[in-house]
C-alpha atoms as a PDB file:
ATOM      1  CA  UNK A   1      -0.515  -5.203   5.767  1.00  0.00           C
ATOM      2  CA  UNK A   2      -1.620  -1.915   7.054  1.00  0.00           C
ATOM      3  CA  UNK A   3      -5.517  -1.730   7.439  1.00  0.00           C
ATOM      4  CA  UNK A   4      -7.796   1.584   8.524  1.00  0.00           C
ATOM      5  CA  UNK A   5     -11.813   0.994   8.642  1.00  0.00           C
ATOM      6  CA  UNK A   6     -13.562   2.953   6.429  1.00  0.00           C
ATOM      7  CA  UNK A   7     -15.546   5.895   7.908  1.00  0.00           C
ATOM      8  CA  UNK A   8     -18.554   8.018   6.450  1.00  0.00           C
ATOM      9  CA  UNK A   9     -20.353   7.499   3.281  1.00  0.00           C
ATOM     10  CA  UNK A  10     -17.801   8.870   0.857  1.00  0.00           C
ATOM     11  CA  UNK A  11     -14.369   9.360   1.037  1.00  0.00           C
ATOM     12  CA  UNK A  12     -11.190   8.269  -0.310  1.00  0.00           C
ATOM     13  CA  UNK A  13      -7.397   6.381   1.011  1.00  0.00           C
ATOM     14  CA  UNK A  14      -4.581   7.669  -1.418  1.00  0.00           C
ATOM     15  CA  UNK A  15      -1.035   6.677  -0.998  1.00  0.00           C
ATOM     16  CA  UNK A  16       2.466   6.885  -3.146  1.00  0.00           C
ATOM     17  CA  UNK A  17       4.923   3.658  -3.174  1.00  0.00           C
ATOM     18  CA  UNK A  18       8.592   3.961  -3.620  1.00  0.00           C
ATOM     19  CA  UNK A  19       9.452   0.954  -5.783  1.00  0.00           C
ATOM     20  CA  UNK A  20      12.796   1.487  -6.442  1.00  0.00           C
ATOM     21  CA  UNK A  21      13.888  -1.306  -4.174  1.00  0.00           C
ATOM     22  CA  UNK A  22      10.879  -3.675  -4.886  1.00  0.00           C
ATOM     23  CA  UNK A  23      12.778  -7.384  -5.996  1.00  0.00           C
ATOM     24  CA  UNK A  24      11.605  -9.976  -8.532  1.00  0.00           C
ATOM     25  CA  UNK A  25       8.014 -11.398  -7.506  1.00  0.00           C
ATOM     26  CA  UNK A  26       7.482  -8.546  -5.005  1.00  0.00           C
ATOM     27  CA  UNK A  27       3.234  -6.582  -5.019  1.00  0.00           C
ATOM     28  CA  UNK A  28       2.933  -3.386  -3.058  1.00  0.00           C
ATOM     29  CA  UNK A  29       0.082  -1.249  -3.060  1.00  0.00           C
ATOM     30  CA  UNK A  30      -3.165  -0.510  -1.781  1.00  0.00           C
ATOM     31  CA  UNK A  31      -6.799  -2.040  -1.289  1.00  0.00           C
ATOM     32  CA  UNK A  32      -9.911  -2.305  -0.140  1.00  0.00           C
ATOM     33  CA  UNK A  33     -11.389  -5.200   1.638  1.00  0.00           C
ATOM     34  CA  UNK A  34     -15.253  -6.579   3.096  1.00  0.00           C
ATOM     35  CA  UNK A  35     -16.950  -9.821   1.805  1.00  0.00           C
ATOM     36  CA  UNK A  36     -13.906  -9.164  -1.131  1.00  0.00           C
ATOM     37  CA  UNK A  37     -10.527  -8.518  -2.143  1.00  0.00           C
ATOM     38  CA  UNK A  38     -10.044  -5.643  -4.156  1.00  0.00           C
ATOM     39  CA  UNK A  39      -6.125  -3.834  -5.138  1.00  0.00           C
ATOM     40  CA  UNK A  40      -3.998  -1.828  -7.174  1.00  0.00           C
ATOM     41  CA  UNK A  41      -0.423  -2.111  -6.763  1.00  0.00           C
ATOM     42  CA  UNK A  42       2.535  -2.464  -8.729  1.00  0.00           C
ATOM     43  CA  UNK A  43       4.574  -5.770  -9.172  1.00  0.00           C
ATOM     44  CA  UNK A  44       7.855  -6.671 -10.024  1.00  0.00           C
ATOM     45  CA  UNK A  45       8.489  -9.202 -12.484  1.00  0.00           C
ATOM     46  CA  UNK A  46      12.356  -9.836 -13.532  1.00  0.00           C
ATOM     47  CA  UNK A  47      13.519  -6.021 -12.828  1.00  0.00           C
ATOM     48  CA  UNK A  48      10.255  -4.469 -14.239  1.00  0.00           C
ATOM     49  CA  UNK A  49       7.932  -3.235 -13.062  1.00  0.00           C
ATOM     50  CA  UNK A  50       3.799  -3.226 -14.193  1.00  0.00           C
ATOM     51  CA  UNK A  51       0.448  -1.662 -12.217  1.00  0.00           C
ATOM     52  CA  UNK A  52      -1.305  -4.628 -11.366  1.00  0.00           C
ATOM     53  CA  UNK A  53      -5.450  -5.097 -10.145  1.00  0.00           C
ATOM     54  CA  UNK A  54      -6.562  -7.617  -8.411  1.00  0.00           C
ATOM     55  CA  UNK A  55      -9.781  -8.731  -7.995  1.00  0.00           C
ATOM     56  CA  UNK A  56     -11.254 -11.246  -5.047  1.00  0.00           C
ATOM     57  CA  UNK A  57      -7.939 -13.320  -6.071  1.00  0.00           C
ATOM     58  CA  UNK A  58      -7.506 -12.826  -9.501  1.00  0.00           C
ATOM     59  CA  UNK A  59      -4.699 -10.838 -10.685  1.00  0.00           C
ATOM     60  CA  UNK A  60      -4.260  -8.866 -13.899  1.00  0.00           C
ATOM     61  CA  UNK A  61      -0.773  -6.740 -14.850  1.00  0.00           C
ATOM     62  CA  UNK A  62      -2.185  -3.898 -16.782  1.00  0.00           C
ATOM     63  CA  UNK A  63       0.657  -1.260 -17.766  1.00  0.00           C
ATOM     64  CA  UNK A  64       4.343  -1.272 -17.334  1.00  0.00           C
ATOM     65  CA  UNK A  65       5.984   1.539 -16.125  1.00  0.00           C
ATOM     66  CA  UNK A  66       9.761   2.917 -15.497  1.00  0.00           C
ATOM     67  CA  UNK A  67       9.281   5.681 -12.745  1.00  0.00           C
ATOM     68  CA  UNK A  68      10.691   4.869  -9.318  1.00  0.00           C
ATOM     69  CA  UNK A  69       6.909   6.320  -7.920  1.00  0.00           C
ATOM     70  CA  UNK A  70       3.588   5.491  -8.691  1.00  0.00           C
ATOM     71  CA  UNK A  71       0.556   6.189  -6.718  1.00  0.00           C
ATOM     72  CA  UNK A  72      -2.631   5.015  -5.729  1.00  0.00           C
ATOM     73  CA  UNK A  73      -6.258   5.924  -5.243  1.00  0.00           C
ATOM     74  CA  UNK A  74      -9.250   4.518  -3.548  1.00  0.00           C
ATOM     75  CA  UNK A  75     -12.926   6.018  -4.018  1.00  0.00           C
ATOM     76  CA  UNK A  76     -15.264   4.958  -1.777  1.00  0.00           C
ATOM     77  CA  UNK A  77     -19.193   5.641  -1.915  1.00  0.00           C
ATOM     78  CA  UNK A  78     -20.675   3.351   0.899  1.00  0.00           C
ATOM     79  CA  UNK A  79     -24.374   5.013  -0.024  1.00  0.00           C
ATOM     80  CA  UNK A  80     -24.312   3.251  -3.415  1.00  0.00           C
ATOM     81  CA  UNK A  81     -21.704   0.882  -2.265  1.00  0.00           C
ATOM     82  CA  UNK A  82     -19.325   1.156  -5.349  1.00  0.00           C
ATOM     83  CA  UNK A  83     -15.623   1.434  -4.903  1.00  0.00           C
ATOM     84  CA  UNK A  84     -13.121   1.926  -7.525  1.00  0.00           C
ATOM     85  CA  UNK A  85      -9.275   1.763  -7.917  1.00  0.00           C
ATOM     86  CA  UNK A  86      -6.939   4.586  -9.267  1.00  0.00           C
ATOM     87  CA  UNK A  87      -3.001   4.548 -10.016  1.00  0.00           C
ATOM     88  CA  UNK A  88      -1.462   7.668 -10.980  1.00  0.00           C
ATOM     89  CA  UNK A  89       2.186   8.938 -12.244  1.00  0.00           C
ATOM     90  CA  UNK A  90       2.255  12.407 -11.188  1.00  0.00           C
ATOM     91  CA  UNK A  91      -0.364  12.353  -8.643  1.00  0.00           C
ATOM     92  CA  UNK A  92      -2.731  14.628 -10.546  1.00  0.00           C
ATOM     93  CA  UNK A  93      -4.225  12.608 -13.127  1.00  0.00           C
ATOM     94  CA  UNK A  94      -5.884   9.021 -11.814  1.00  0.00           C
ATOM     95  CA  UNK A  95      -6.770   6.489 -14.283  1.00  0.00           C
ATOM     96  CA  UNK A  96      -9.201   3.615 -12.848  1.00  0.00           C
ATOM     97  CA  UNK A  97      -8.128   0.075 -13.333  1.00  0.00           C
ATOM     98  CA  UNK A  98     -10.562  -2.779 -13.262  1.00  0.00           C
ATOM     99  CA  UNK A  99     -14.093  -1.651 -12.550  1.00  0.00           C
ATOM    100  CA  UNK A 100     -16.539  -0.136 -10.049  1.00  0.00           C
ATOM    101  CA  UNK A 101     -16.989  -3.054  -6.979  1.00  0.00           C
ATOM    102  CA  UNK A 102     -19.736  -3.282  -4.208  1.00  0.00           C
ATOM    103  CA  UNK A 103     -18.657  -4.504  -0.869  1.00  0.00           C
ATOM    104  CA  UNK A 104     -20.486  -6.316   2.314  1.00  0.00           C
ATOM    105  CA  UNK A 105     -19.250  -6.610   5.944  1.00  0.00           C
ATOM    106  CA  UNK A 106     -17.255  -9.869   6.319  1.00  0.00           C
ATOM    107  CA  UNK A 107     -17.255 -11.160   9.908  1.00  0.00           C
ATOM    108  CA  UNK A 108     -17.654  -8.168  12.423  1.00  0.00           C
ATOM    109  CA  UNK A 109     -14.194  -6.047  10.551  1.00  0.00           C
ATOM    110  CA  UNK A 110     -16.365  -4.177   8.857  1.00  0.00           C
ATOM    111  CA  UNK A 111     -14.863  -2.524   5.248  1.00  0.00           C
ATOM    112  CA  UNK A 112     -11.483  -1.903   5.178  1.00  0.00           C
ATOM    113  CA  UNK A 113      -8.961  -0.156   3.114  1.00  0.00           C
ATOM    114  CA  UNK A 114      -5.580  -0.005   3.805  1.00  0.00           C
ATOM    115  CA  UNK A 115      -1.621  -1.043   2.538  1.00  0.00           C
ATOM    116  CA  UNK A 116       0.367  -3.985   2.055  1.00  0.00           C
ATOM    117  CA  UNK A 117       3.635  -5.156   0.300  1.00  0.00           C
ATOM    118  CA  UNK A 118       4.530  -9.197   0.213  1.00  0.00           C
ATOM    119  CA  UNK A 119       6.681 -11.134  -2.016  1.00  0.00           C
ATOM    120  CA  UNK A 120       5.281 -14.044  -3.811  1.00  0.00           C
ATOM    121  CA  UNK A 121       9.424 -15.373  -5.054  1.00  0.00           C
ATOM    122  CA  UNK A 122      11.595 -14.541  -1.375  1.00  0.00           C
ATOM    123  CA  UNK A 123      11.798 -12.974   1.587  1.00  0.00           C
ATOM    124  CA  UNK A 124      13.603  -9.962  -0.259  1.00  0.00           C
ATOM    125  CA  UNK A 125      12.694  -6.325  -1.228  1.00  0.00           C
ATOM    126  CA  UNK A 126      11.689  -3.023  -0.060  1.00  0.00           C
ATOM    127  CA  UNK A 127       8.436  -1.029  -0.696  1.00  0.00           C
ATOM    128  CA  UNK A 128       8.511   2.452   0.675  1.00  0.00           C
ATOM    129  CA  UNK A 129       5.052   4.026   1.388  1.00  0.00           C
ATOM    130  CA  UNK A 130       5.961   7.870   1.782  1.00  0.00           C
ATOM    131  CA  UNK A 131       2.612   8.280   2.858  1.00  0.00           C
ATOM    132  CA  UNK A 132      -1.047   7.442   3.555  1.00  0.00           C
ATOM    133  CA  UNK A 133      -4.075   9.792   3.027  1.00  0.00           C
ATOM    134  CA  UNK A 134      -7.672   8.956   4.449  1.00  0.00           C
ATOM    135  CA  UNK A 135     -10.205  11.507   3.860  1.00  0.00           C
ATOM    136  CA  UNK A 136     -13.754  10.906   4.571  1.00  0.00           C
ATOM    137  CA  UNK A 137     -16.171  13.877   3.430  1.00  0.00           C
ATOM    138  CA  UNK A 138     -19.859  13.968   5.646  1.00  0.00           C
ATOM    139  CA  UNK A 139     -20.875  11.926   8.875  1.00  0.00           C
ATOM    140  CA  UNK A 140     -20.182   8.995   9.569  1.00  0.00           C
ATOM    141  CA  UNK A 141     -21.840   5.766   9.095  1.00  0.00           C
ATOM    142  CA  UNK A 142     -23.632   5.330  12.375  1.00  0.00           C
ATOM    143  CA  UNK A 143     -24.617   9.477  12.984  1.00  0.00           C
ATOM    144  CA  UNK A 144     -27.931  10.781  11.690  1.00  0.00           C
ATOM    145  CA  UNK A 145     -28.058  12.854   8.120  1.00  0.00           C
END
Protein backbone atom coordinates (compact mmCIF):
# COMPACT_ATOMS: atom_id res chain seq x y z
CA UNK A 1 0.00 0.00 0.00
CA UNK A 2 1.07 3.27 -1.37
CA UNK A 3 -0.72 6.26 0.42
CA UNK A 4 -0.46 10.30 -0.55
CA UNK A 5 -2.67 12.81 1.76
CA UNK A 6 -5.06 14.54 0.01
CA UNK A 7 -4.39 18.28 -0.62
CA UNK A 8 -6.82 21.25 -1.57
CA UNK A 9 -10.49 21.16 -1.89
CA UNK A 10 -10.80 19.42 -5.23
CA UNK A 11 -8.68 17.36 -7.05
CA UNK A 12 -8.24 13.99 -8.29
CA UNK A 13 -5.45 10.56 -7.94
CA UNK A 14 -5.64 8.58 -11.33
CA UNK A 15 -3.54 5.59 -11.97
CA UNK A 16 -3.34 2.54 -14.73
CA UNK A 17 -2.62 -1.22 -13.40
CA UNK A 18 -0.92 -3.77 -15.49
CA UNK A 19 -2.78 -6.98 -14.64
CA UNK A 20 -1.38 -9.22 -16.86
CA UNK A 21 0.53 -11.00 -14.15
CA UNK A 22 -2.15 -10.59 -11.35
CA UNK A 23 -2.71 -14.62 -9.93
CA UNK A 24 -5.91 -16.25 -8.66
CA UNK A 25 -7.32 -14.27 -5.48
CA UNK A 26 -5.03 -11.29 -6.21
CA UNK A 27 -7.00 -7.06 -5.79
CA UNK A 28 -4.96 -4.20 -7.13
CA UNK A 29 -6.11 -0.85 -7.47
CA UNK A 30 -6.71 2.33 -5.96
CA UNK A 31 -8.59 4.10 -2.94
CA UNK A 32 -9.41 6.51 -0.80
CA UNK A 33 -9.32 6.32 2.90
CA UNK A 34 -10.51 8.67 6.37
CA UNK A 35 -13.11 7.41 8.97
CA UNK A 36 -13.71 4.70 5.70
CA UNK A 37 -12.56 2.39 3.22
CA UNK A 38 -13.39 3.19 -0.13
CA UNK A 39 -11.70 1.23 -3.73
CA UNK A 40 -11.81 0.32 -7.17
CA UNK A 41 -9.57 -2.25 -8.36
CA UNK A 42 -9.62 -5.20 -10.36
CA UNK A 43 -9.49 -8.86 -8.99
CA UNK A 44 -8.56 -12.02 -10.19
CA UNK A 45 -10.70 -14.87 -9.73
CA UNK A 46 -9.55 -18.34 -11.49
CA UNK A 47 -7.62 -16.54 -14.56
CA UNK A 48 -10.26 -13.72 -14.94
CA UNK A 49 -10.34 -10.92 -14.27
CA UNK A 50 -13.52 -8.37 -12.96
CA UNK A 51 -13.45 -4.37 -11.70
CA UNK A 52 -14.28 -4.72 -8.26
CA UNK A 53 -15.65 -1.68 -5.47
CA UNK A 54 -15.32 -1.91 -2.24
CA UNK A 55 -16.96 -0.20 0.25
CA UNK A 56 -15.84 0.24 4.22
CA UNK A 57 -15.25 -3.74 3.81
CA UNK A 58 -17.72 -4.87 1.60
CA UNK A 59 -16.77 -5.99 -1.72
CA UNK A 60 -18.77 -6.12 -4.95
CA UNK A 61 -17.23 -7.56 -8.57
CA UNK A 62 -19.04 -5.42 -11.01
CA UNK A 63 -17.78 -6.10 -14.74
CA UNK A 64 -15.41 -8.56 -16.18
CA UNK A 65 -13.00 -7.56 -18.46
CA UNK A 66 -10.15 -9.16 -20.90
CA UNK A 67 -7.65 -6.18 -21.46
CA UNK A 68 -4.24 -6.56 -19.84
CA UNK A 69 -4.90 -2.52 -18.57
CA UNK A 70 -7.50 -0.95 -16.82
CA UNK A 71 -7.42 2.28 -15.05
CA UNK A 72 -8.59 4.12 -12.26
CA UNK A 73 -10.01 7.41 -11.09
CA UNK A 74 -10.53 9.20 -7.88
CA UNK A 75 -12.64 12.58 -7.58
CA UNK A 76 -12.30 14.30 -4.66
CA UNK A 77 -14.44 17.46 -3.48
CA UNK A 78 -13.39 18.00 0.25
CA UNK A 79 -15.85 21.35 0.22
CA UNK A 80 -18.92 19.08 -0.10
CA UNK A 81 -17.00 16.14 1.07
CA UNK A 82 -18.16 13.61 -1.68
CA UNK A 83 -15.71 11.32 -3.33
CA UNK A 84 -16.38 9.00 -6.08
CA UNK A 85 -14.63 6.05 -7.87
CA UNK A 86 -13.91 5.73 -11.69
CA UNK A 87 -12.37 2.68 -13.79
CA UNK A 88 -11.72 3.23 -17.30
CA UNK A 89 -10.51 1.04 -20.50
CA UNK A 90 -8.96 3.51 -22.64
CA UNK A 91 -8.33 6.16 -20.21
CA UNK A 92 -10.74 8.63 -21.78
CA UNK A 93 -14.05 7.57 -20.82
CA UNK A 94 -14.57 6.93 -16.73
CA UNK A 95 -17.54 5.15 -15.60
CA UNK A 96 -18.25 5.54 -11.66
CA UNK A 97 -18.73 2.40 -9.69
CA UNK A 98 -20.55 2.36 -6.41
CA UNK A 99 -21.69 5.79 -5.34
CA UNK A 100 -20.70 9.29 -4.20
CA UNK A 101 -19.00 8.79 -0.32
CA UNK A 102 -18.29 11.50 2.41
CA UNK A 103 -15.21 11.07 4.44
CA UNK A 104 -13.97 12.27 8.15
CA UNK A 105 -10.39 12.41 9.55
CA UNK A 106 -9.61 9.08 11.30
CA UNK A 107 -6.93 9.45 13.99
CA UNK A 108 -4.53 12.43 13.11
CA UNK A 109 -3.76 10.70 9.06
CA UNK A 110 -5.97 12.85 7.81
CA UNK A 111 -7.78 11.64 4.16
CA UNK A 112 -5.86 9.62 2.14
CA UNK A 113 -5.83 8.26 -1.29
CA UNK A 114 -3.39 6.19 -2.59
CA UNK A 115 -2.45 2.33 -4.19
CA UNK A 116 -2.31 -1.08 -3.09
CA UNK A 117 -2.17 -4.70 -4.51
CA UNK A 118 -2.52 -7.89 -1.90
CA UNK A 119 -3.52 -11.36 -2.46
CA UNK A 120 -6.30 -12.79 -0.49
CA UNK A 121 -5.30 -16.95 -1.94
CA UNK A 122 -0.95 -16.76 -1.79
CA UNK A 123 1.87 -14.94 -1.65
CA UNK A 124 1.92 -14.94 -5.61
CA UNK A 125 1.33 -12.33 -8.42
CA UNK A 126 2.35 -9.17 -9.90
CA UNK A 127 0.43 -5.83 -10.25
CA UNK A 128 2.25 -3.25 -12.26
CA UNK A 129 1.23 0.42 -11.56
CA UNK A 130 2.78 2.31 -14.68
CA UNK A 131 1.90 5.29 -12.98
CA UNK A 132 0.31 7.58 -10.37
CA UNK A 133 -1.34 11.01 -11.04
CA UNK A 134 -2.31 13.50 -8.12
CA UNK A 135 -3.69 16.69 -9.19
CA UNK A 136 -5.17 19.06 -6.80
CA UNK A 137 -6.86 22.25 -8.51
CA UNK A 138 -7.06 25.64 -5.87
CA UNK A 139 -5.37 26.14 -2.33
CA UNK A 140 -4.98 24.04 -0.09
CA UNK A 141 -6.89 23.03 2.87
CA UNK A 142 -5.29 25.10 5.57
CA UNK A 143 -4.54 28.60 3.16
CA UNK A 144 -7.16 31.33 3.05
CA UNK A 145 -9.75 31.54 -0.17
Amino acid sequence: MVTQKVMGYHGNASTVVDCSKMENGQRAGLFCIGDRFNAVGVVNDNGKNSVYYESNGEAKNTTSFASDKIYFKVSLDAEKNQHRLFYSFDNKEFIPVGEAFSLRTADWKGIRTGLFSYNTLSDNGIADFNWFRYKFDGPGLYSKR
